[in-house]
N, C-alpha and C. Protein backbone atom coordinates (compact mmCIF):
# COMPACT_ATOMS: atom_id res chain seq x y z
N UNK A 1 -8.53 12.93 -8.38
CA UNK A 1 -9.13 12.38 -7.19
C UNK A 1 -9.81 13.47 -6.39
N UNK A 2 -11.04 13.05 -5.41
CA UNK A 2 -11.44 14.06 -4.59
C UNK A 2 -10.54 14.64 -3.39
N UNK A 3 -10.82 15.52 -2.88
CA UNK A 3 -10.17 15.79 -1.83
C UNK A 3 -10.06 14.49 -1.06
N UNK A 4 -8.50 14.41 -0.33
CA UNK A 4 -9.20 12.98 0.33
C UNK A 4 -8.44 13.03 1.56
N UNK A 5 -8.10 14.63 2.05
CA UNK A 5 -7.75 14.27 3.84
C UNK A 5 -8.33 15.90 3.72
N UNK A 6 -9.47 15.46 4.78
CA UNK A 6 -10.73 16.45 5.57
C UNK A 6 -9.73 18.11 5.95
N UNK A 7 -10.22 18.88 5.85
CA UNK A 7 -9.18 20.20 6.35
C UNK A 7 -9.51 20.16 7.56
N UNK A 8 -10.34 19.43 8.18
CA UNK A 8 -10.52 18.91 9.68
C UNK A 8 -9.59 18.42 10.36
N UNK A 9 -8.86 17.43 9.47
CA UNK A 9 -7.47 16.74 10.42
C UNK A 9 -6.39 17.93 9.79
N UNK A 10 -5.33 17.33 11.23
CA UNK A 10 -4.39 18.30 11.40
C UNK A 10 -3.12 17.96 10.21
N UNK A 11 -3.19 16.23 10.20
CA UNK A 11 -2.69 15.59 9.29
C UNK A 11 -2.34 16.00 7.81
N UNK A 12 -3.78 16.98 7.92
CA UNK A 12 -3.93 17.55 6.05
C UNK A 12 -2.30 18.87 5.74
N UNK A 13 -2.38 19.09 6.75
CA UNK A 13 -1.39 20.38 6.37
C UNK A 13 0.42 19.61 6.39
N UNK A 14 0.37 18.76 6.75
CA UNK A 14 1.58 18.48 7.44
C UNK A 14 2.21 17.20 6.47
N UNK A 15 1.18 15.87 5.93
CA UNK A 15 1.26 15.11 4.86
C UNK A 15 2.36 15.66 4.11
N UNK A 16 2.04 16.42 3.25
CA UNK A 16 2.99 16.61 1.99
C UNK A 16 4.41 17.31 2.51
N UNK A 17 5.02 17.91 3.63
CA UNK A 17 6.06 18.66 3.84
C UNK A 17 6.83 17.75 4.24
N UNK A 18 5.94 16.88 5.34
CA UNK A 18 6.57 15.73 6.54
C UNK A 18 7.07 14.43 4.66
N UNK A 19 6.40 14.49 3.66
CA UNK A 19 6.50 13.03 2.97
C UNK A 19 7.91 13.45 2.41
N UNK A 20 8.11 14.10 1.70
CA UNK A 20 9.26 14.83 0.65
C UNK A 20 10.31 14.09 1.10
N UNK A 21 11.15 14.12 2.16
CA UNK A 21 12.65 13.92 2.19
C UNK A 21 12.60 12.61 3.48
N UNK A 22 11.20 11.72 3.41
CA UNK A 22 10.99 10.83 4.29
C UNK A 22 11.73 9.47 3.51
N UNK A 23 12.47 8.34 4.58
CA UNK A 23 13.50 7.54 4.65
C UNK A 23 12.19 6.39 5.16
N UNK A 24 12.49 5.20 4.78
CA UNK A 24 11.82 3.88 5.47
C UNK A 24 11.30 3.94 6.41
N UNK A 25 12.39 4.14 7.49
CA UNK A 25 12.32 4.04 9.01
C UNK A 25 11.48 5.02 9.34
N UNK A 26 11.58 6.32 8.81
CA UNK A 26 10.62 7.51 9.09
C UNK A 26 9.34 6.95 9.09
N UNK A 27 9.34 6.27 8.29
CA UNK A 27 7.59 6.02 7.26
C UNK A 27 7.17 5.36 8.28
N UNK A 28 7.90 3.97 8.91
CA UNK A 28 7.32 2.47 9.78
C UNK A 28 6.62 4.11 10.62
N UNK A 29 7.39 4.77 11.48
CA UNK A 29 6.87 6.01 12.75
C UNK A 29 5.71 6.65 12.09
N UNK A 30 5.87 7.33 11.25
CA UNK A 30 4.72 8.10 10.86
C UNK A 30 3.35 7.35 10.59
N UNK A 31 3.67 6.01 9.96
CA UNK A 31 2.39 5.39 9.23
C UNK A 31 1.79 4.73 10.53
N UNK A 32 3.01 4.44 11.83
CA UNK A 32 2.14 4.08 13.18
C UNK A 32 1.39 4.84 13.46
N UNK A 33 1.96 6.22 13.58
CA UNK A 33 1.33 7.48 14.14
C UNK A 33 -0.10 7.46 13.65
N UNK A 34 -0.45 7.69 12.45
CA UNK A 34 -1.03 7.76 11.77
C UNK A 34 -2.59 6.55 12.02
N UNK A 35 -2.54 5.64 11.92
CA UNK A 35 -3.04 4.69 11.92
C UNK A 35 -3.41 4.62 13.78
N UNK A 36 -2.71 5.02 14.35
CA UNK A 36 -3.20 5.51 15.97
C UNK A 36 -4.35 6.36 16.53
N UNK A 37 -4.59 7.53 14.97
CA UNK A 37 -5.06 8.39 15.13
C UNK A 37 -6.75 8.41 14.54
N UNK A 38 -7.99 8.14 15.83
CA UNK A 38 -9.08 7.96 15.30
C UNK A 38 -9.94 8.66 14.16
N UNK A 39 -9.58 10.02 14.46
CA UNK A 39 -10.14 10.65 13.58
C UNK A 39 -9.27 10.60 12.48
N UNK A 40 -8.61 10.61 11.86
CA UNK A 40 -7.74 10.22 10.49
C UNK A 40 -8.82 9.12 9.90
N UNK A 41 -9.16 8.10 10.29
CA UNK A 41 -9.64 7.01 9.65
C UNK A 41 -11.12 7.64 9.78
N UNK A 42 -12.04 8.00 10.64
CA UNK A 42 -13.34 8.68 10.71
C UNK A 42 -13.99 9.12 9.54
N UNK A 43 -12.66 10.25 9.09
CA UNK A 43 -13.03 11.25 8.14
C UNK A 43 -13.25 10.52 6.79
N UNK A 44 -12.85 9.27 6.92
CA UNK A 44 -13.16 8.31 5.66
C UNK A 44 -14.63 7.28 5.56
N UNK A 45 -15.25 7.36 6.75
CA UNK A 45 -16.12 6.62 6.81
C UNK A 45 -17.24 6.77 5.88
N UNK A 46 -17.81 7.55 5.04
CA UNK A 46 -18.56 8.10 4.00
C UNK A 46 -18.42 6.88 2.58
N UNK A 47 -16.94 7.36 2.29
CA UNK A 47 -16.06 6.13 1.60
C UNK A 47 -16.57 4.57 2.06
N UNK A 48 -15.84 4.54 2.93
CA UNK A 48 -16.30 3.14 3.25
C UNK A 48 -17.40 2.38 3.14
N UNK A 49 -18.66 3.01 3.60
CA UNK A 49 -19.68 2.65 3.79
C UNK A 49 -20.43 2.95 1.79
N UNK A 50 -19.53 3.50 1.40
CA UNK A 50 -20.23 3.27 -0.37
C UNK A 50 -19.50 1.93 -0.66
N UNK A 51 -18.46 1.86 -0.01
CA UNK A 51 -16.82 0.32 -0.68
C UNK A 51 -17.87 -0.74 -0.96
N UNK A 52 -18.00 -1.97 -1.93
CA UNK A 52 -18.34 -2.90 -2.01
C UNK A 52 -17.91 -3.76 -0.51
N UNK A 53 -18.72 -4.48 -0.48
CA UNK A 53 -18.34 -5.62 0.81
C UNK A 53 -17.88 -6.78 0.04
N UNK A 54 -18.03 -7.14 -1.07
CA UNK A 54 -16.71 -8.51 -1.40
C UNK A 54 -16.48 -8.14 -3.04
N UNK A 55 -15.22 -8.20 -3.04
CA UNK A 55 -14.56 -7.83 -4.54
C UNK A 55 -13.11 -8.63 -4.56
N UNK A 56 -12.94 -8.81 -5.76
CA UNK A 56 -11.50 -9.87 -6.22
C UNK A 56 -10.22 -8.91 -5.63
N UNK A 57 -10.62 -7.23 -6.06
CA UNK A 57 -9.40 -6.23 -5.60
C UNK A 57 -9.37 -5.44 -4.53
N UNK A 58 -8.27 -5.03 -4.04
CA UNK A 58 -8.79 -3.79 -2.65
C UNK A 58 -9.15 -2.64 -3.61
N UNK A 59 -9.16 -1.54 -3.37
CA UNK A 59 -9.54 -0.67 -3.62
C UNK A 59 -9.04 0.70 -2.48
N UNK A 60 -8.23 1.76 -3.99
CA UNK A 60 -7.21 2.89 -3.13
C UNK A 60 -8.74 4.21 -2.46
N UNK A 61 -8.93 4.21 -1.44
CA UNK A 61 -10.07 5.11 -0.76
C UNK A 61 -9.38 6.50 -1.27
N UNK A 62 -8.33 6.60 -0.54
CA UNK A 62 -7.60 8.46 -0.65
C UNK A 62 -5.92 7.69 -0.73
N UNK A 63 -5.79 8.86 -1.16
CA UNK A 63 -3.96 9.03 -1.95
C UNK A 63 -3.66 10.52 -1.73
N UNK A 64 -2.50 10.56 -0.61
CA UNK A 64 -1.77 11.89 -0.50
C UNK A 64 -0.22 11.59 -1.07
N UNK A 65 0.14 12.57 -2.40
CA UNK A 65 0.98 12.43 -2.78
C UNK A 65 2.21 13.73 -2.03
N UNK A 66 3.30 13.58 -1.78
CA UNK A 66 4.53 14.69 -1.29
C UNK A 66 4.74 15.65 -2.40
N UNK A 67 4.56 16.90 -2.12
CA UNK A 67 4.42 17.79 -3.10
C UNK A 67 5.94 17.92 -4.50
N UNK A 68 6.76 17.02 -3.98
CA UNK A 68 7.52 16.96 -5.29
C UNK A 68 8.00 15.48 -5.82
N UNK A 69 8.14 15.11 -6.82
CA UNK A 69 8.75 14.36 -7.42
C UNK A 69 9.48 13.16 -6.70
N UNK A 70 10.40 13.78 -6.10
CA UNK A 70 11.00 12.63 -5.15
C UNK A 70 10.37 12.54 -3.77
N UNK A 71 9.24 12.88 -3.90
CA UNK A 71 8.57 12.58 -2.44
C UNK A 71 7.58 11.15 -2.25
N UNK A 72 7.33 10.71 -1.21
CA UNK A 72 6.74 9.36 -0.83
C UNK A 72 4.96 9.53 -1.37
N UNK A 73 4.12 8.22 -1.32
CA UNK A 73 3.35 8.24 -1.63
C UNK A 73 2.24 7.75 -0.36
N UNK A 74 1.49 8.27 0.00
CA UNK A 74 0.42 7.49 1.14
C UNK A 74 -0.80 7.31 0.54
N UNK A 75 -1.24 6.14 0.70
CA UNK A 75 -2.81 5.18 0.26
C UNK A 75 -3.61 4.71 1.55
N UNK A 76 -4.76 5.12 1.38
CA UNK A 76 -5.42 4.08 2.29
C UNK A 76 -6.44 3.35 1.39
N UNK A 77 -5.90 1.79 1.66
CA UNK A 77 -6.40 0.69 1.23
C UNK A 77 -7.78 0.12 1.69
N UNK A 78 -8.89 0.22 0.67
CA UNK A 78 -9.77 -0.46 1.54
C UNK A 78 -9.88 -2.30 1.11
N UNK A 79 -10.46 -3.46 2.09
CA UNK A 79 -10.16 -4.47 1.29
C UNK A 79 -11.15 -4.84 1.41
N UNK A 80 -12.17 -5.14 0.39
CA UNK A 80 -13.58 -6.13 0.46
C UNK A 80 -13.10 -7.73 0.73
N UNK A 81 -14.14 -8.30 1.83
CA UNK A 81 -13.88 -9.63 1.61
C UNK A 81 -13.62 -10.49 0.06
N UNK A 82 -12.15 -11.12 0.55
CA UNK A 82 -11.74 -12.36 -1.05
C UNK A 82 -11.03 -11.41 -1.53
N UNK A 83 -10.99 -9.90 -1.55
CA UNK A 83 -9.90 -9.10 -2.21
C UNK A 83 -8.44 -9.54 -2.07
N UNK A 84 -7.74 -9.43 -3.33
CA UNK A 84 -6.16 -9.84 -2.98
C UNK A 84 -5.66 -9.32 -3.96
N UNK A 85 -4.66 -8.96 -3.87
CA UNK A 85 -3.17 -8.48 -5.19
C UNK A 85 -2.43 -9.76 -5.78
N UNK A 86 -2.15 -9.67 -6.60
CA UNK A 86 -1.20 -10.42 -7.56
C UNK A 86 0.04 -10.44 -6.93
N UNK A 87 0.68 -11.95 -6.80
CA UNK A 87 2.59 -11.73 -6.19
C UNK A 87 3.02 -10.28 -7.17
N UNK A 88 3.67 -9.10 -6.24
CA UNK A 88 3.83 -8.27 -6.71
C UNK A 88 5.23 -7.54 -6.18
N UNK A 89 5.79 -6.82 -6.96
CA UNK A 89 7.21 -5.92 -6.24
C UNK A 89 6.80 -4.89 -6.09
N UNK A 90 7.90 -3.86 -6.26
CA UNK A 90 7.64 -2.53 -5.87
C UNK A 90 9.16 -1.90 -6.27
N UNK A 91 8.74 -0.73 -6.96
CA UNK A 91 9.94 0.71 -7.45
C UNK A 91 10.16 1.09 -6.32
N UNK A 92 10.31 0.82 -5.13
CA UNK A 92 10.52 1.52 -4.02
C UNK A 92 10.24 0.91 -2.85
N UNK A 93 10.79 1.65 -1.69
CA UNK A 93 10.98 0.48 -0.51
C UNK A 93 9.26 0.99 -0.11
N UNK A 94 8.40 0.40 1.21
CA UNK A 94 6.91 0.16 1.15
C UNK A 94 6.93 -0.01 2.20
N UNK A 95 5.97 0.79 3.05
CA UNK A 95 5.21 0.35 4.57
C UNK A 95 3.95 0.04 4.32
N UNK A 96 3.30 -0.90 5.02
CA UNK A 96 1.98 -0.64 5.07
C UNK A 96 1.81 -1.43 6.58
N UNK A 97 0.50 -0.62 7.18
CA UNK A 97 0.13 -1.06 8.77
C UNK A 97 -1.18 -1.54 8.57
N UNK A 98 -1.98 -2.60 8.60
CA UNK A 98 -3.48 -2.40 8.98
C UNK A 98 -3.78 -1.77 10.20
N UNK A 99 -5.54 -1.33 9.54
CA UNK A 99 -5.81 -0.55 10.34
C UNK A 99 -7.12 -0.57 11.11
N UNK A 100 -7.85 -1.95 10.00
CA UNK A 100 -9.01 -2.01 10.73
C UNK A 100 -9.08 -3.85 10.35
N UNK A 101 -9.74 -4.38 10.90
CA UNK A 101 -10.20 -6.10 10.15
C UNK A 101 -8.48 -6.73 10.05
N UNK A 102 -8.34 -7.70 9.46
CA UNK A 102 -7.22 -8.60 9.24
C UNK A 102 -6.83 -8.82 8.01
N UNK A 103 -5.17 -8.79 7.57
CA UNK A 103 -4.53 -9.23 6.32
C UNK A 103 -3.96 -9.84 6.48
N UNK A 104 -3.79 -10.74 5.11
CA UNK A 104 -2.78 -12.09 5.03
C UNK A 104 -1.66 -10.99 4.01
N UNK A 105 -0.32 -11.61 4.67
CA UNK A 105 0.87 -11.15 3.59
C UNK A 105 1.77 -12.55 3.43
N UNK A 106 1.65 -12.77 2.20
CA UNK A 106 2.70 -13.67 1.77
C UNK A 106 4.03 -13.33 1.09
N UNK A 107 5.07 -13.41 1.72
CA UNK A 107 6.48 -13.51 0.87
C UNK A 107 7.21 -14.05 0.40
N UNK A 108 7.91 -13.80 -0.59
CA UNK A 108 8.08 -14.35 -0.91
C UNK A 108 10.28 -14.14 -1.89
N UNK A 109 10.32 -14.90 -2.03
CA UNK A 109 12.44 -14.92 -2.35
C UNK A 109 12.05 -14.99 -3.96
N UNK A 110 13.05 -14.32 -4.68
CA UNK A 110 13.69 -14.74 -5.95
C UNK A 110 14.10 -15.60 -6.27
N UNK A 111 14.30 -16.89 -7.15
CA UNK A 111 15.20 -17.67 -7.25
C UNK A 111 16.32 -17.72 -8.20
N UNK A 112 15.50 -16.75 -9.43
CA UNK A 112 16.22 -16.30 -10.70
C UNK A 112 16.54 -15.47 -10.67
N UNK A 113 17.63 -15.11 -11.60
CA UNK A 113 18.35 -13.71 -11.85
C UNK A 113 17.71 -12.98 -12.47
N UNK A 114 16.44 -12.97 -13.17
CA UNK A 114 15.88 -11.90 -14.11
C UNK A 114 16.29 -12.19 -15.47
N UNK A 115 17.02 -13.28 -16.09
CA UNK A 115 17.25 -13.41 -16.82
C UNK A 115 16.08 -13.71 -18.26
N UNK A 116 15.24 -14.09 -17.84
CA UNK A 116 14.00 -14.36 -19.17
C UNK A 116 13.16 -12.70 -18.54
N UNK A 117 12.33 -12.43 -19.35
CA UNK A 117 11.71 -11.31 -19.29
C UNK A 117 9.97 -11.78 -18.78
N UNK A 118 9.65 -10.86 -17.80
CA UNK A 118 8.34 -10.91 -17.50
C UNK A 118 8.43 -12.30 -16.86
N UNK A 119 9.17 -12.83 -16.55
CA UNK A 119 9.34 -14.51 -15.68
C UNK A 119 10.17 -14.46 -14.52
N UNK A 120 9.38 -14.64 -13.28
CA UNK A 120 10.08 -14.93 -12.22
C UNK A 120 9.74 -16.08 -11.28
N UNK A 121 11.36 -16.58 -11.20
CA UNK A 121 11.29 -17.91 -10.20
C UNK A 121 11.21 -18.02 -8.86
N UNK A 122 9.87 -17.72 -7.93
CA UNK A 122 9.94 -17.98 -6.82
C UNK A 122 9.29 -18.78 -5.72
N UNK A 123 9.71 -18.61 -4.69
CA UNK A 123 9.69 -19.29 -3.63
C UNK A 123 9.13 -18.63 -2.37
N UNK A 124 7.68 -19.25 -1.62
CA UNK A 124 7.03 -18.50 -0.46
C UNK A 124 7.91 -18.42 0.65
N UNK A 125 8.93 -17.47 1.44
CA UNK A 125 9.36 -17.33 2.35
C UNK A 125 8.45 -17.27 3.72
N UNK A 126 7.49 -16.91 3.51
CA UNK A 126 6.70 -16.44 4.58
C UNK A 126 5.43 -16.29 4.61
N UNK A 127 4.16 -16.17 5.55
CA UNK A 127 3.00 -16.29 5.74
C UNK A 127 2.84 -15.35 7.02
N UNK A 128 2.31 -14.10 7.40
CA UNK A 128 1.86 -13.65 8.35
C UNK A 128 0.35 -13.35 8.22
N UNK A 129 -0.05 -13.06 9.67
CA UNK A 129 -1.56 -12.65 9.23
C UNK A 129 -1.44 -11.05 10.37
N UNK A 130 -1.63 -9.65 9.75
CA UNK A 130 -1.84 -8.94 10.68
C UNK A 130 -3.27 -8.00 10.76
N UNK A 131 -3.02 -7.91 11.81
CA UNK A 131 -4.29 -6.77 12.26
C UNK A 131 -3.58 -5.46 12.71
N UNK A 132 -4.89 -4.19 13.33
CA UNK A 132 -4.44 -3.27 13.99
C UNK A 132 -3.68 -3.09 15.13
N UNK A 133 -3.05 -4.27 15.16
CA UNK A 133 -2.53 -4.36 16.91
C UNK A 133 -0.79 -4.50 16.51
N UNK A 134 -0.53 -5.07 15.23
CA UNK A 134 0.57 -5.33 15.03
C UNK A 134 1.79 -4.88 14.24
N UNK A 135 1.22 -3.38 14.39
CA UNK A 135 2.29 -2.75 13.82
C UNK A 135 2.43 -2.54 12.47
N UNK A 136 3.50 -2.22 11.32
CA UNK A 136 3.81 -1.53 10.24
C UNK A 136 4.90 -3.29 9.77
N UNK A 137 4.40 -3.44 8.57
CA UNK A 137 5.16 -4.74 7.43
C UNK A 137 6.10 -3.75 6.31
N UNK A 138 7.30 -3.88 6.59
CA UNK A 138 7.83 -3.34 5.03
C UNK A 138 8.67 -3.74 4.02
N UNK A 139 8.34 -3.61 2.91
CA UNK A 139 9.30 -4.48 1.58
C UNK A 139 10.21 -3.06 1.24
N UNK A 140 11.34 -3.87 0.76
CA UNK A 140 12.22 -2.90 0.14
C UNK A 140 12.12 -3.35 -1.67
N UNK A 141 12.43 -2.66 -2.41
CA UNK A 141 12.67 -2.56 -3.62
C UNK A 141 12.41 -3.78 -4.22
N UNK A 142 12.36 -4.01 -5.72
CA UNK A 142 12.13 -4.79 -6.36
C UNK A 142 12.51 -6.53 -5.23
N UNK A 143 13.36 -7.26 -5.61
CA UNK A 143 13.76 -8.50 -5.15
C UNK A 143 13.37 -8.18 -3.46
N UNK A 144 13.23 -7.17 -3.02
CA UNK A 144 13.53 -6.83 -1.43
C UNK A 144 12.10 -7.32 -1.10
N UNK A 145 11.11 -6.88 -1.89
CA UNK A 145 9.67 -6.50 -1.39
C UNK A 145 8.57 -7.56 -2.23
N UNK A 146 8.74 -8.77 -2.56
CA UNK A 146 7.69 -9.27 -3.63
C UNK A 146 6.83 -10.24 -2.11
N UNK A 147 5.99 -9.74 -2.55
CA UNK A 147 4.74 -10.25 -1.60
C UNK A 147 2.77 -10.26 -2.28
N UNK A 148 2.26 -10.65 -2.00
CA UNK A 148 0.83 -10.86 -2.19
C UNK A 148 0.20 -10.52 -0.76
N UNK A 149 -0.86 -9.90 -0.99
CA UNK A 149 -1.44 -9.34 0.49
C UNK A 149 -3.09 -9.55 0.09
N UNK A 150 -3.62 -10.58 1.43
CA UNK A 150 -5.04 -10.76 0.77
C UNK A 150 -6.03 -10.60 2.23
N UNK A 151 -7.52 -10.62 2.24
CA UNK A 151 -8.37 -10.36 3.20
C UNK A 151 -9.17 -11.74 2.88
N UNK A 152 -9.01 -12.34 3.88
CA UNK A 152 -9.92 -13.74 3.92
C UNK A 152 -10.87 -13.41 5.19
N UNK A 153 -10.98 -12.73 5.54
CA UNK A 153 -11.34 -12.66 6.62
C UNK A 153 -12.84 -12.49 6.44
N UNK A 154 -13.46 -12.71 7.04
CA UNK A 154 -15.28 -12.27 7.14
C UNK A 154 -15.58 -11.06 7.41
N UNK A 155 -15.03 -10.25 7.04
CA UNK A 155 -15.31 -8.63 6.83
C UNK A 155 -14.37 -7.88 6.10
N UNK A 156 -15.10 -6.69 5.87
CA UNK A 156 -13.90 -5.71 4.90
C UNK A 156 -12.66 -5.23 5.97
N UNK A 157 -11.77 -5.00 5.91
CA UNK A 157 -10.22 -4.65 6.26
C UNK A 157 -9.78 -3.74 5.52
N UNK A 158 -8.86 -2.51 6.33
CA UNK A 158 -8.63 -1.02 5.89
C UNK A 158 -6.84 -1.16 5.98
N UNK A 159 -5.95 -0.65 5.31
CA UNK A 159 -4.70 -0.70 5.20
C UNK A 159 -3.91 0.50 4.83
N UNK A 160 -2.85 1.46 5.75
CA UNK A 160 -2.39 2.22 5.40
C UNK A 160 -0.72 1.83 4.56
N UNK A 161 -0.97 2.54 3.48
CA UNK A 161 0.57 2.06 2.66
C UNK A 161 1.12 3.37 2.24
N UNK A 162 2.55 3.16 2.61
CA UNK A 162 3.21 4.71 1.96
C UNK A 162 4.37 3.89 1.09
N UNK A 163 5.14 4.77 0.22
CA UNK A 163 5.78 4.26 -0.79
C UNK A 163 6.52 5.44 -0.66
N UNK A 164 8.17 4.98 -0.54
CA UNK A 164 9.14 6.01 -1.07
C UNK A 164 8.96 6.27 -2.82
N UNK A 165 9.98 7.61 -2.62
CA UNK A 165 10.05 7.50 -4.71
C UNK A 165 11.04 6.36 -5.16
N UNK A 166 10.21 6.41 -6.44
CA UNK A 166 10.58 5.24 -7.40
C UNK A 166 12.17 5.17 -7.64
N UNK A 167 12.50 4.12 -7.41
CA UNK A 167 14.19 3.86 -7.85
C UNK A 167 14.27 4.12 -9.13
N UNK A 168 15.59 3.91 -10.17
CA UNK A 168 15.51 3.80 -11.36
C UNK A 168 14.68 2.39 -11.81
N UNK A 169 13.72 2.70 -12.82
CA UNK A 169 13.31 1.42 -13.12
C UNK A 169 13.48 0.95 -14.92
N UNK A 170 13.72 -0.20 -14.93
CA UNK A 170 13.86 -0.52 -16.17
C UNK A 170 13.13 -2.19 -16.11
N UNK A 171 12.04 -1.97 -16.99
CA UNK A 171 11.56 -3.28 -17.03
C UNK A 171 12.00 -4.58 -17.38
N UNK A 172 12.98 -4.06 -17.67
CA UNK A 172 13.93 -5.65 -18.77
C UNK A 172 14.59 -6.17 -17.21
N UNK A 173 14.66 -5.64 -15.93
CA UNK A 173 15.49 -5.76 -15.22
C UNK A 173 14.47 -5.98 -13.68
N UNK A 174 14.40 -7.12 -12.97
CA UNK A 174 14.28 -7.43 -11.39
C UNK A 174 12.35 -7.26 -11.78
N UNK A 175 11.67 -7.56 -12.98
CA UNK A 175 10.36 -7.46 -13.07
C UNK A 175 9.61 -8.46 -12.56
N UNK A 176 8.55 -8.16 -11.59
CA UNK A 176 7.82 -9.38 -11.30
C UNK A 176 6.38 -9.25 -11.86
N UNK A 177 5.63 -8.07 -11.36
CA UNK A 177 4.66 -7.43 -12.03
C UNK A 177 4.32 -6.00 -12.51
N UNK A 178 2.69 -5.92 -12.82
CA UNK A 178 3.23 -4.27 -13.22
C UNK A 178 2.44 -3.42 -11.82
N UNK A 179 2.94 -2.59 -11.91
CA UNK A 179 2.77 -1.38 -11.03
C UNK A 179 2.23 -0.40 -11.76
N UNK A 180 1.72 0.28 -10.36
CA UNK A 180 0.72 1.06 -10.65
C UNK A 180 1.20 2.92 -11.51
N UNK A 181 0.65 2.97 -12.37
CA UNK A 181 1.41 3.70 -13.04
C UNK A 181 0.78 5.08 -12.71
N UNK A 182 -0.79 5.33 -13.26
CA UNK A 182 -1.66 6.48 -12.28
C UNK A 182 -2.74 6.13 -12.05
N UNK A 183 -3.12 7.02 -11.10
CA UNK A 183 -4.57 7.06 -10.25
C UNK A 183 -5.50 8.06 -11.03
N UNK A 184 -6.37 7.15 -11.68
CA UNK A 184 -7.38 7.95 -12.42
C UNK A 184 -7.66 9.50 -11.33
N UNK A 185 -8.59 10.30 -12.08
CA UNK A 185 -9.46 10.80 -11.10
C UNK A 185 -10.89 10.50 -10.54
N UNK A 186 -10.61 9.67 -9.72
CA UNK A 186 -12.33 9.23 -9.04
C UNK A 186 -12.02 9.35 -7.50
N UNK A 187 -13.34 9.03 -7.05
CA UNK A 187 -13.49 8.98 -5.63
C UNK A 187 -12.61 7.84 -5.19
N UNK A 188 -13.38 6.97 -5.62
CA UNK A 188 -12.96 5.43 -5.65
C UNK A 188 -12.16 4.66 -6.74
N UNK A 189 -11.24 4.46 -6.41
CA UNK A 189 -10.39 3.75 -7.54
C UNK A 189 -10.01 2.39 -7.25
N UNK A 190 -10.00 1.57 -8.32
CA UNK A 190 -9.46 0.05 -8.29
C UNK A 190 -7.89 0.21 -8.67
N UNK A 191 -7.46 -0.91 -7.49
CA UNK A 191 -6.20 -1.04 -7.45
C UNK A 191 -5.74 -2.09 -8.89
N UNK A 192 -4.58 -1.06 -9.68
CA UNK A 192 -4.09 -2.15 -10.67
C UNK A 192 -2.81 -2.48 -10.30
N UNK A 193 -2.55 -3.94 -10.05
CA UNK A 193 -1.41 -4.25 -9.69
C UNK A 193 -0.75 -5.51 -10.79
């Protein structure tokens, strides 16, 4: 990937030390912080203004990874109008805040034990719609976190997401979909979910 936080923000030096030994609750604070901060999102505007304006997927702008192994992951999401993810889980518990335009998040319950493979039985718990005004949404782990997140909205919409490290994962076990395994190297990358 290109460089993708400016040596302009102060943010750039501090990302990878502050992600390493960061907890949920840390993340909801930081990813507010973050998403508060005008120039953080600025330094992306270059990006943006290449992003398609309507596509089926969002699309990851920049990815700061925590300089080790067990460290968290931060994305900023861009979303073309009609973009949406697949009902999806997650190896790890998940913040994400919008940051610009409006998202739909749907959640959703387990009903099955995991017992057939690649098949899960569920049920919509929930429907929110947020913007920049409303704060940080977070899923925990596989069964904790299965949700679909989409942009209906009449413009593109920007989304910050951080991701603790991956739990143990074993696919025979709590699978709903697949996850993202790596981030090519491009500017712009499509989200595979």
């Amino acid at each position: 990937m290109q460089t993708i936080f400016s040596p302009r923000s102060a943010w750039s030096r501090e990302f990878p030390r502050r992600m390493e030994p960061i907890e949920c609750d840390e993340a909801v604070a930081l990813v507010e912080r973050i998403a508060r901060d005008a120039s953080f999102l600025h330094q992306f505007r270059p990006l943006v203004k290449r992003a398609p304006r309507n596509a089926a997927e969002p699309i990851i702008l920049a990815t700061c990874l925590a300089a080790g192994a067990s460290g968290a992951a931060l994305h900023l999401f861009y979303w073309p109008i009609g973009a949406s993810t697949p009902i999806h889980d997650h190896t790890s518990w998940g913040v994400y805040q919008c940051v610009g335009g409006a998202l739909v998040e749907d959640r959703y319950t387990r009903l099955d034990g995991g017992e057939q493979p690649e098949t899960a039985h569920l049920r919509k718990r929930w429907r929110r719609r947020w913007n920049d005004r409303d704060g940080a949404s977070t899923v925990g782990a596989y069964a904790k976190g299965i949700h679909r997140i989409a942009n209906y909205s009449s413009r593109p919409s920007l989304s910050l997401h951080m991701y603790g490290p991956r739990m143990g994962y074993d696919p025979r076990r709590d699978f709903v979909c697949d996850r993202i395994e790596e981030l090519p190297e491009m500017g712009i990358v499509q989200l595979v979910v």
